[in-house]
Protein backbone atom coordinates (compact mmCIF):
# COMPACT_ATOMS: atom_id res chain seq x y z
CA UNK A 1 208.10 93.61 81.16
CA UNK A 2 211.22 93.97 78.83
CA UNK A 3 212.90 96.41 77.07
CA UNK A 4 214.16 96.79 73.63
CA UNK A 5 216.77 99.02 71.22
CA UNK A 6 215.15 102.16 70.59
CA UNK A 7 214.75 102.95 66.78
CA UNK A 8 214.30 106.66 65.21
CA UNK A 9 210.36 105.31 64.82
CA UNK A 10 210.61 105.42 68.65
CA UNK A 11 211.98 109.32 68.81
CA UNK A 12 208.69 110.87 69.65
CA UNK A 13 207.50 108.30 72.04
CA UNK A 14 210.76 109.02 74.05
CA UNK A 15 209.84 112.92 74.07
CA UNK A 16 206.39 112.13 75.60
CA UNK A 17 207.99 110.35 78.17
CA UNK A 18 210.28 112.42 78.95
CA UNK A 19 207.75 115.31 78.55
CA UNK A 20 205.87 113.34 81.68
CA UNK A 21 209.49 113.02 83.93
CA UNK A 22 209.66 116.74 83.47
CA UNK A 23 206.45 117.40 84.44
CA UNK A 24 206.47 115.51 87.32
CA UNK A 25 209.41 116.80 88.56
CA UNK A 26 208.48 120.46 88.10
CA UNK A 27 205.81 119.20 90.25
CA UNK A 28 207.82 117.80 92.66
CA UNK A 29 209.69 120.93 92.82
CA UNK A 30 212.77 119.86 91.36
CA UNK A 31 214.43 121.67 88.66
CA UNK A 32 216.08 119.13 87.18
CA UNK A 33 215.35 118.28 83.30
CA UNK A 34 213.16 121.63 83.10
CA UNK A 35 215.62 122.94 80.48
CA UNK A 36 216.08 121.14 76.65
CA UNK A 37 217.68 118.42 78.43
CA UNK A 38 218.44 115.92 76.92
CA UNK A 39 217.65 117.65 73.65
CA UNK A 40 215.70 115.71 71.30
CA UNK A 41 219.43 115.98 68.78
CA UNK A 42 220.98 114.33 72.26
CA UNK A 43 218.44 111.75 72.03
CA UNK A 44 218.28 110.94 68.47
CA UNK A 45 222.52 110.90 68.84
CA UNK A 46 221.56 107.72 71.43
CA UNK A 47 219.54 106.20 69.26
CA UNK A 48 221.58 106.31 66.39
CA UNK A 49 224.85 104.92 69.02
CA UNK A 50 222.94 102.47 70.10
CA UNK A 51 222.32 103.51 73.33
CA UNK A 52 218.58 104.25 73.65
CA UNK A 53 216.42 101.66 74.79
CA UNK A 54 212.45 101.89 75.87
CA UNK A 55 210.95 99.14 78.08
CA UNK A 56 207.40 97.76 77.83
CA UNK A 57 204.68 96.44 79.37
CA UNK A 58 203.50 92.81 78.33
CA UNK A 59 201.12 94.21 76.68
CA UNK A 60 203.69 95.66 74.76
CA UNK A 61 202.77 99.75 75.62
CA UNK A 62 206.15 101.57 76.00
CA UNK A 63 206.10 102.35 79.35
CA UNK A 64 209.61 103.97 79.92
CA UNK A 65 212.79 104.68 78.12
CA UNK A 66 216.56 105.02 79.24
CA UNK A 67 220.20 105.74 77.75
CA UNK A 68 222.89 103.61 78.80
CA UNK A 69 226.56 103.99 77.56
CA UNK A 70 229.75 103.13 78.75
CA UNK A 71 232.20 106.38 79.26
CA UNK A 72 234.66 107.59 81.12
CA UNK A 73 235.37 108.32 85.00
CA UNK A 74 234.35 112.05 85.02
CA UNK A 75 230.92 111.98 86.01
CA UNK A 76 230.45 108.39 86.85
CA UNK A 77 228.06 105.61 88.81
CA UNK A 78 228.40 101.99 89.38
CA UNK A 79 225.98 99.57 87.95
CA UNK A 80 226.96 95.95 88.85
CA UNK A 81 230.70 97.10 88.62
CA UNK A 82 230.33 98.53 85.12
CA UNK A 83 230.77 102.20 84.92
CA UNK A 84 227.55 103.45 83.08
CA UNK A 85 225.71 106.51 82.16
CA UNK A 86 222.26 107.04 81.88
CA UNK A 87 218.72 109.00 82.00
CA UNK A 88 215.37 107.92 81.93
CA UNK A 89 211.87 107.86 83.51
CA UNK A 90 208.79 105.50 83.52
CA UNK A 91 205.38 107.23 82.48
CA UNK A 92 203.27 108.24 85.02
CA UNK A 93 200.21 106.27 83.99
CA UNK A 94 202.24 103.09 83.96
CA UNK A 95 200.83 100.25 85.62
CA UNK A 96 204.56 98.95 85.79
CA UNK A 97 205.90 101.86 87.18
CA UNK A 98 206.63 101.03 90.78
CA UNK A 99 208.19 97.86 89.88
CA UNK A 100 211.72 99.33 88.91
């Protein structure tokens, strides 16, 4: 598995898979991301910062896709002493997806 920057060619992949996350949370009974959240403006903002990256399979199928960007301390979380932001979800179907 690795990941790569996300490119505007890579917008409408990153709805699908978000798509999925929503749906499986609506399943799951949580409300989170049932709105237009993030918005597909909010994602193609990411993309165009920098900040939108998918991961793949070795067999190169997109299997998930995250925002990271540094920011500020309202509304943080610790990764590996950086403060980060992020979103992101792994497609159901992935064979991968357990491994995060």
């Amino acid at each position: 598995m690795y990941f790569k920057k996300a490119t505007l060619d890579d917008l409408d992949t990153i709805i699908d898979i978000l798509s999925d996350g929503r749906n499986q949370l609506a399943e799951a009974g949580v409300n989170q991301w049932q709105g237009d959240y993030p918005s597909r403006k909010q994602i193609t903002a990411d993309i165009m910062q920098g900040s939108a990256y998918l991961f793949n399979a070795d067999d190169n199928a997109t299997v998930g896709a995250v925002a990271v960007s540094a920011f500020t301390r309202r509304n943080l979380r610790y990764c590996e002493g950086r403060m980060v932001k992020y979103h992101g979800t792994l497609r159901r179907d992935s064979p991968s997806r357990d491994s995060f």
